[in-house]
PDB file of N, CA and C in Angstrom:
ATOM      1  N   UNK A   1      -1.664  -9.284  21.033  1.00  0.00           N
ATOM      2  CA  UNK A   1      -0.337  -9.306  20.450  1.00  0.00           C
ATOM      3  C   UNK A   1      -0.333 -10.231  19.246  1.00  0.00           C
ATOM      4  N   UNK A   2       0.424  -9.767  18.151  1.00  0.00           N
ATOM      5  CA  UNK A   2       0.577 -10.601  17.150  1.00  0.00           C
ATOM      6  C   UNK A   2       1.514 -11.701  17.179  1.00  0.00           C
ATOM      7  N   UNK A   3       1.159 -12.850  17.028  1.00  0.00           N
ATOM      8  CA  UNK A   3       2.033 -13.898  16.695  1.00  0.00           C
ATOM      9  C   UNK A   3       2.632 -13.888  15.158  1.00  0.00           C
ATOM     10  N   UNK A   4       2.334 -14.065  14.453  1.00  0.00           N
ATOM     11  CA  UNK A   4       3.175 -13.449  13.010  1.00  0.00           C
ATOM     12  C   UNK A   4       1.854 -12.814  12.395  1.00  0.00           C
ATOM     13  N   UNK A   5       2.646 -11.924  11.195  1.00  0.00           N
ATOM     14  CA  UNK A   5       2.443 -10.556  10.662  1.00  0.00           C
ATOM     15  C   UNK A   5       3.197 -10.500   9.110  1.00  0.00           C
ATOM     16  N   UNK A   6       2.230 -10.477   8.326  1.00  0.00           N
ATOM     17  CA  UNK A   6       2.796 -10.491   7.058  1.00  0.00           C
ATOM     18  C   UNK A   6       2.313  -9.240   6.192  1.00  0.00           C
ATOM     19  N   UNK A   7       3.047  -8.719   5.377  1.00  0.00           N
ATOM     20  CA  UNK A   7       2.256  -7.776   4.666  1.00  0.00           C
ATOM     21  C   UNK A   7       3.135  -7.449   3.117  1.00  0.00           C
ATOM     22  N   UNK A   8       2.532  -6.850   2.284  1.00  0.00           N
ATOM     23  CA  UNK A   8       3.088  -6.894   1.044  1.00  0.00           C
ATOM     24  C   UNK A   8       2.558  -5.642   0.467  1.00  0.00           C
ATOM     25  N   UNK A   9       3.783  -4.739  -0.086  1.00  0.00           N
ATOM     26  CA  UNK A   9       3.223  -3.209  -0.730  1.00  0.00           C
ATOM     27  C   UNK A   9       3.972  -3.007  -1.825  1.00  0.00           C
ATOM     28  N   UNK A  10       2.795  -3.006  -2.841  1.00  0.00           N
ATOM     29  CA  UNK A  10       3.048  -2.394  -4.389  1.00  0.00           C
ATOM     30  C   UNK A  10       2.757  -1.268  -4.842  1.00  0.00           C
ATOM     31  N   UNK A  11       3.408  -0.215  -5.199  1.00  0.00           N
ATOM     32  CA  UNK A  11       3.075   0.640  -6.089  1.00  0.00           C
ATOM     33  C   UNK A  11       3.823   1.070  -7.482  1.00  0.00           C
ATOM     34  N   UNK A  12       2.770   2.149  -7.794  1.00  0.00           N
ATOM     35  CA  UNK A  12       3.073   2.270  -8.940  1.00  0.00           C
ATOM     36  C   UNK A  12       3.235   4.069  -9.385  1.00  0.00           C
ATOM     37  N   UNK A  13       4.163   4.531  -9.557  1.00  0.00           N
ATOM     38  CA  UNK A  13       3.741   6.433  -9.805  1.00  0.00           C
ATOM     39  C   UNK A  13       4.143   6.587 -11.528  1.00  0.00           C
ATOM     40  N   UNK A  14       2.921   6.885 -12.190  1.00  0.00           N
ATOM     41  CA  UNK A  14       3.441   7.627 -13.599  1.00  0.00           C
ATOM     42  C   UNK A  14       3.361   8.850 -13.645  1.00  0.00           C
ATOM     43  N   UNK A  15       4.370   9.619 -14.394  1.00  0.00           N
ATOM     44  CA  UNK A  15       4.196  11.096 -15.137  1.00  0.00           C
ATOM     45  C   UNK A  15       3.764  10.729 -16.564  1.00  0.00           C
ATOM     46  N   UNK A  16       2.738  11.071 -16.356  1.00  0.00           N
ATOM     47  CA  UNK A  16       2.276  11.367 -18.108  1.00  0.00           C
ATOM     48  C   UNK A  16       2.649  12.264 -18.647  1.00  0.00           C
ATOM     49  N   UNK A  17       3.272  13.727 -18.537  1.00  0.00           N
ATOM     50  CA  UNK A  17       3.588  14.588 -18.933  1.00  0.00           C
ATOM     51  C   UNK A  17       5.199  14.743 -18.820  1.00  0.00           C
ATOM     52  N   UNK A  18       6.586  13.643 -18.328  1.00  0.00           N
ATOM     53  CA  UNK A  18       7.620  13.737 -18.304  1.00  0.00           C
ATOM     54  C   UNK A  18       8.250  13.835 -19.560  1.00  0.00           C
ATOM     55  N   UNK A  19       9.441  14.950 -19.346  1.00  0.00           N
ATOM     56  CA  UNK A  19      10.189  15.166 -20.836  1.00  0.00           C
ATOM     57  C   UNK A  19      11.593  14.694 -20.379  1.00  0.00           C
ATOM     58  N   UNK A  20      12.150  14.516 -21.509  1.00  0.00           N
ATOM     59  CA  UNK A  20      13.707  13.921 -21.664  1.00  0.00           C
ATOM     60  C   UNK A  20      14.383  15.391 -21.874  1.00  0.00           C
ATOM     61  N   UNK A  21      15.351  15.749 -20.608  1.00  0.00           N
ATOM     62  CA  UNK A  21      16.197  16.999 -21.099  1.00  0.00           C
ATOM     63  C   UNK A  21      17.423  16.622 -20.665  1.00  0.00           C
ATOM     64  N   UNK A  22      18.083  16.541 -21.890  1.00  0.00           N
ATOM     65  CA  UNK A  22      19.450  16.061 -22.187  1.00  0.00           C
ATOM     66  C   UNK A  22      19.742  14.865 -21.309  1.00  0.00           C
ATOM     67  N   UNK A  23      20.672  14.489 -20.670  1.00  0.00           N
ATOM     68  CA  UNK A  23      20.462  13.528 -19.834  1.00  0.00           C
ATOM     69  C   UNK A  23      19.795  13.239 -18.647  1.00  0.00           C
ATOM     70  N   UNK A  24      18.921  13.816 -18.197  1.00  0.00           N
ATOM     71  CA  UNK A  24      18.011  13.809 -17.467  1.00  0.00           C
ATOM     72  C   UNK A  24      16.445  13.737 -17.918  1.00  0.00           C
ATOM     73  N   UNK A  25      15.766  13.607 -16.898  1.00  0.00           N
ATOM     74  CA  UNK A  25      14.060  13.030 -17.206  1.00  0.00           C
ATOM     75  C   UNK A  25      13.691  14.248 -16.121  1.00  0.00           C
ATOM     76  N   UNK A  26      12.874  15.479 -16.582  1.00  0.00           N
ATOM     77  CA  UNK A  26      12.380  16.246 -15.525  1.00  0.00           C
ATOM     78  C   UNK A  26      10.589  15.796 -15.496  1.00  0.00           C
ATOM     79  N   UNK A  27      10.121  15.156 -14.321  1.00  0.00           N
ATOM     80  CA  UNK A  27       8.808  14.845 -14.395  1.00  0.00           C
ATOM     81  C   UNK A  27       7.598  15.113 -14.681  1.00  0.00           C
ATOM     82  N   UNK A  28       7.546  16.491 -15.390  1.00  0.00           N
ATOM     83  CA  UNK A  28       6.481  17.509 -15.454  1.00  0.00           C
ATOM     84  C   UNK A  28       5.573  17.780 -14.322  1.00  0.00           C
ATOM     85  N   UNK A  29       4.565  18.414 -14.720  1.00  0.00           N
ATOM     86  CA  UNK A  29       3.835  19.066 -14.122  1.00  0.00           C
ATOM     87  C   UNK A  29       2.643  18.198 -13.115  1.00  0.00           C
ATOM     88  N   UNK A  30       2.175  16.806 -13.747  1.00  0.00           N
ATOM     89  CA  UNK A  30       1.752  15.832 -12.880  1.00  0.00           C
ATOM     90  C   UNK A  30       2.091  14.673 -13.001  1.00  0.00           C
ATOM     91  N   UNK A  31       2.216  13.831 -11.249  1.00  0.00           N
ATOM     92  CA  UNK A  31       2.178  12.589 -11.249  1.00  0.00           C
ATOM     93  C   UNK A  31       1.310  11.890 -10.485  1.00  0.00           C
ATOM     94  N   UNK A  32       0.519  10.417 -11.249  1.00  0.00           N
ATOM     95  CA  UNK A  32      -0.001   9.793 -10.424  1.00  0.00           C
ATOM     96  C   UNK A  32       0.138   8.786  -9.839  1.00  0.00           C
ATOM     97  N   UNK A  33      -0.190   8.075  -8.576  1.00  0.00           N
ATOM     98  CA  UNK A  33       0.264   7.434  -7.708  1.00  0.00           C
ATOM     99  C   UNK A  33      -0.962   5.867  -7.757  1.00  0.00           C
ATOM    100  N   UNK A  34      -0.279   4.893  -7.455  1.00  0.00           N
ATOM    101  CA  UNK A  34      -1.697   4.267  -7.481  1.00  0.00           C
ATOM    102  C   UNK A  34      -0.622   2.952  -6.694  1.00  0.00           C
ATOM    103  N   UNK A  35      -1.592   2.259  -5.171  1.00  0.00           N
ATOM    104  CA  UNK A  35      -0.636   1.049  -4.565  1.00  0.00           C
ATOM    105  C   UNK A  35      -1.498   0.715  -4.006  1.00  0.00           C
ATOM    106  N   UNK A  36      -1.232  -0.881  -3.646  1.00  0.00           N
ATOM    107  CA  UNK A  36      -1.779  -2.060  -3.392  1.00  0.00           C
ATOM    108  C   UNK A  36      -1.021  -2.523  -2.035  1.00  0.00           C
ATOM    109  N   UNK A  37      -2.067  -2.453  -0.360  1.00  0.00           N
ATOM    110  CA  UNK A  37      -1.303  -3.086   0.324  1.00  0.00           C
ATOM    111  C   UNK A  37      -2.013  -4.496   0.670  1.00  0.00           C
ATOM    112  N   UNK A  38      -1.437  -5.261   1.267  1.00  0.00           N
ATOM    113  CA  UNK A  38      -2.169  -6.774   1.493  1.00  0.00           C
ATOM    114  C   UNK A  38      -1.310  -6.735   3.105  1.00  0.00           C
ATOM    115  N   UNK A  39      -2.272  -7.107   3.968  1.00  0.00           N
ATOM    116  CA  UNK A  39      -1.702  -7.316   5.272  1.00  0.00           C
ATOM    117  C   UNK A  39      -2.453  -8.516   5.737  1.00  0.00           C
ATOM    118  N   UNK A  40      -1.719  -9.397   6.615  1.00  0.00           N
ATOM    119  CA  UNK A  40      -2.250 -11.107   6.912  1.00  0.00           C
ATOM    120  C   UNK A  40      -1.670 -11.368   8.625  1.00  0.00           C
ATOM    121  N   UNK A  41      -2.490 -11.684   9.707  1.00  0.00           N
ATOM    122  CA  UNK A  41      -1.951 -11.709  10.531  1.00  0.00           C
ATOM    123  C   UNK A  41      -2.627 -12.135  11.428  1.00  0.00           C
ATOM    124  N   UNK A  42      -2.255 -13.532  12.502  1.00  0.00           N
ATOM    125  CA  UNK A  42      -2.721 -14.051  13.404  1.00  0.00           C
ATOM    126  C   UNK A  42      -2.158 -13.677  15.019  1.00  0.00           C
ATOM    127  N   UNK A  43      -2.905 -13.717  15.672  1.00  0.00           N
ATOM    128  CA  UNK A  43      -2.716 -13.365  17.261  1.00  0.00           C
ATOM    129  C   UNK A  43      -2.413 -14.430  17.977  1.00  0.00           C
ATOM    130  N   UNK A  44      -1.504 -14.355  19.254  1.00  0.00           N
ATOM    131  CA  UNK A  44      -1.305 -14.887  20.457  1.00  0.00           C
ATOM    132  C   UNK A  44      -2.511 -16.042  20.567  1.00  0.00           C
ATOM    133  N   UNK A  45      -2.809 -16.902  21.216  1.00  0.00           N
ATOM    134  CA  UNK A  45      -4.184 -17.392  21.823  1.00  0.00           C
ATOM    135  C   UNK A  45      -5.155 -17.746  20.763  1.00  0.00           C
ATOM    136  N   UNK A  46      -4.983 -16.911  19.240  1.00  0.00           N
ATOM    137  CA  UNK A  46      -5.860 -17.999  18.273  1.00  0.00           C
ATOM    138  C   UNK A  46      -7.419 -16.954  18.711  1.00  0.00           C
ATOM    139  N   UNK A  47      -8.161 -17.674  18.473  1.00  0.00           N
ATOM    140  CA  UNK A  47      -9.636 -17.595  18.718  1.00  0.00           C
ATOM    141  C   UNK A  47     -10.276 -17.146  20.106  1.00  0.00           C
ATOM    142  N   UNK A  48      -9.556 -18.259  20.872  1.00  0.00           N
ATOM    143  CA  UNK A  48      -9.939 -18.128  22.678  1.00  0.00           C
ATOM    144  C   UNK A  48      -9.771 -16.619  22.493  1.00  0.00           C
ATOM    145  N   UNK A  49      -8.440 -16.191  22.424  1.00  0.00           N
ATOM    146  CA  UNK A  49      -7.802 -14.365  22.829  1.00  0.00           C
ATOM    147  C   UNK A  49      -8.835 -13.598  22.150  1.00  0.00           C
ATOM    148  N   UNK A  50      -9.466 -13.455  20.609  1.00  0.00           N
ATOM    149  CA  UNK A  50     -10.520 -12.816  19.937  1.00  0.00           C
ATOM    150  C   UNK A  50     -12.067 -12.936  20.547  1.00  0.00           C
ATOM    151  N   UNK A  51     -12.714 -13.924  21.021  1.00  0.00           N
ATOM    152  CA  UNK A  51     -14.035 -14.780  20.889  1.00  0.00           C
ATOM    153  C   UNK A  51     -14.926 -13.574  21.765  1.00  0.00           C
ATOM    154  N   UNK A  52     -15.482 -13.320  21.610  1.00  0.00           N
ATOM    155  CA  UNK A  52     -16.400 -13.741  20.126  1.00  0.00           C
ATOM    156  C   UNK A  52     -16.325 -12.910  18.999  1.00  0.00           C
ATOM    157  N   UNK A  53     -15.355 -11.552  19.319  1.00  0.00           N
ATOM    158  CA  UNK A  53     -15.589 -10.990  18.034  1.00  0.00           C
ATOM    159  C   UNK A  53     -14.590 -11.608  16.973  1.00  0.00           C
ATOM    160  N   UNK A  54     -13.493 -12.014  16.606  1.00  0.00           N
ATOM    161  CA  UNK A  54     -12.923 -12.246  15.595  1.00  0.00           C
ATOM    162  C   UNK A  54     -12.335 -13.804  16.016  1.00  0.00           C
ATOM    163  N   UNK A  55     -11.914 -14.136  14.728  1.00  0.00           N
ATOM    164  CA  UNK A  55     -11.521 -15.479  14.480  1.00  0.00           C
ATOM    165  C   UNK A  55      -9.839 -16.121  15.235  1.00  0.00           C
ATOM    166  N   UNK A  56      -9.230 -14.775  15.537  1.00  0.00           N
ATOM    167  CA  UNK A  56      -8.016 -14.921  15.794  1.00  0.00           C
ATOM    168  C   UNK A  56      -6.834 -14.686  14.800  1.00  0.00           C
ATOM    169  N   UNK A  57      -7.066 -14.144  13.312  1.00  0.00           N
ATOM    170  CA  UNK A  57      -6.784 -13.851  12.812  1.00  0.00           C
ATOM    171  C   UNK A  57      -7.329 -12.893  11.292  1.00  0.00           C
ATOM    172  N   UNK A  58      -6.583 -12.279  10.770  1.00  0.00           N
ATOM    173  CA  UNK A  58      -7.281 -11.099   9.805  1.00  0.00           C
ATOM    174  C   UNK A  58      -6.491 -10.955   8.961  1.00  0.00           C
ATOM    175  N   UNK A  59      -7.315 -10.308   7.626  1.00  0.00           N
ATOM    176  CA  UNK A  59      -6.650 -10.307   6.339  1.00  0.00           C
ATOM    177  C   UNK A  59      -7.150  -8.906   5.832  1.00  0.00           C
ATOM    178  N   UNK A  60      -6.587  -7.570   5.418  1.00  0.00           N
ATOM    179  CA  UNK A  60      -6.755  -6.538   4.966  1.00  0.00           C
ATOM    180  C   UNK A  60      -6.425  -6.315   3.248  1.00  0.00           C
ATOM    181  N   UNK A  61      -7.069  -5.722   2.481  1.00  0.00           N
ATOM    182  CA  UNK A  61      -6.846  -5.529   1.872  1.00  0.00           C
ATOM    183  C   UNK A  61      -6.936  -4.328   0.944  1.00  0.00           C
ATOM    184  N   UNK A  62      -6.116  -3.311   0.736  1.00  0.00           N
ATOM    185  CA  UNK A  62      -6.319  -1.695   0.249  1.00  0.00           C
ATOM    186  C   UNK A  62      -5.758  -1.477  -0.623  1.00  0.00           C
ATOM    187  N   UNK A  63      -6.450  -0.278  -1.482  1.00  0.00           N
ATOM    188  CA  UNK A  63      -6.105   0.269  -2.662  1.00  0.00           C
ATOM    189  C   UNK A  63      -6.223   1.882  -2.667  1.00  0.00           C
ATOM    190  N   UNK A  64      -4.945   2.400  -2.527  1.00  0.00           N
ATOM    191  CA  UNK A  64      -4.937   4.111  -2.610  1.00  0.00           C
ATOM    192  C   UNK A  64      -4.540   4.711  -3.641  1.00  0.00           C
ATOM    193  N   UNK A  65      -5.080   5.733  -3.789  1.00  0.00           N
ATOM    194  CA  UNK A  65      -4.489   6.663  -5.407  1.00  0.00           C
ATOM    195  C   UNK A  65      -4.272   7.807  -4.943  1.00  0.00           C
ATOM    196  N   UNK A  66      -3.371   8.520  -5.442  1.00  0.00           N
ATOM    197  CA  UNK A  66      -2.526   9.817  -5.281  1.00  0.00           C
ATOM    198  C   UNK A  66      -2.205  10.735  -6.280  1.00  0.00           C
ATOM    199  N   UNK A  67      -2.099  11.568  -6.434  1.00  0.00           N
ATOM    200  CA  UNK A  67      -1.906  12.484  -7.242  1.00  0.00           C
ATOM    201  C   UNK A  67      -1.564  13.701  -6.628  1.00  0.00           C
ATOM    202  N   UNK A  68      -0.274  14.292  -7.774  1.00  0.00           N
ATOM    203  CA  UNK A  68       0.301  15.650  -7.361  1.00  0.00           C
ATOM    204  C   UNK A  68       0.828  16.532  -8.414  1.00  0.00           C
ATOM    205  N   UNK A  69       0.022  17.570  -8.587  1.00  0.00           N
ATOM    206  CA  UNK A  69       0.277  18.698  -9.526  1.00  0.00           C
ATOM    207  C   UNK A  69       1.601  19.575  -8.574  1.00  0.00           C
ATOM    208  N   UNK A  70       2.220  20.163 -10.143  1.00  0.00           N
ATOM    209  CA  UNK A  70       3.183  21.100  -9.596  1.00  0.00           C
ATOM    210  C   UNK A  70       2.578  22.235 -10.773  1.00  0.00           C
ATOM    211  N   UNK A  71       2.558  23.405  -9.817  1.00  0.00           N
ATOM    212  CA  UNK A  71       2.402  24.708 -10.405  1.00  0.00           C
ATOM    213  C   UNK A  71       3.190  25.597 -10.814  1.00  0.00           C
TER     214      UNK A  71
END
């Protein structure tokens, strides 16, 4: 069980191909996706609860990209 749990998520989506029609923005035909998660988090018991495989606590860190055509 986790004793605290932290995590933090950024992204980012561009259309490179979006046009301005009249007052609106229609996104074109592709967009890409690109995010950053960070997750931080210690357990119940510390070390004793993990031992020997982990420290009692862990730090993740990922990077995904996305992309989506419209036909």
């Amino acid at each position: 069980m986790n004793s605290t749990m932290q995590q933090g998520i950024v992204n980012l989506i561009w259309s490179p191909f979006a046009e301005l029609r009249g007052n609106s923005v229609g996104t074109g035909w592709l967009d890409v996706g690109l995010e950053y998660v960070y997750s931080q988090r210690d357990v119940y018991g510390g070390t004793a609860a993990t031992a020997p495989v982990s420290t009692g606590s862990g730090t993740a860190n990922r990077i995904l990209g996305s992309a989506t055509v419209r036909f």
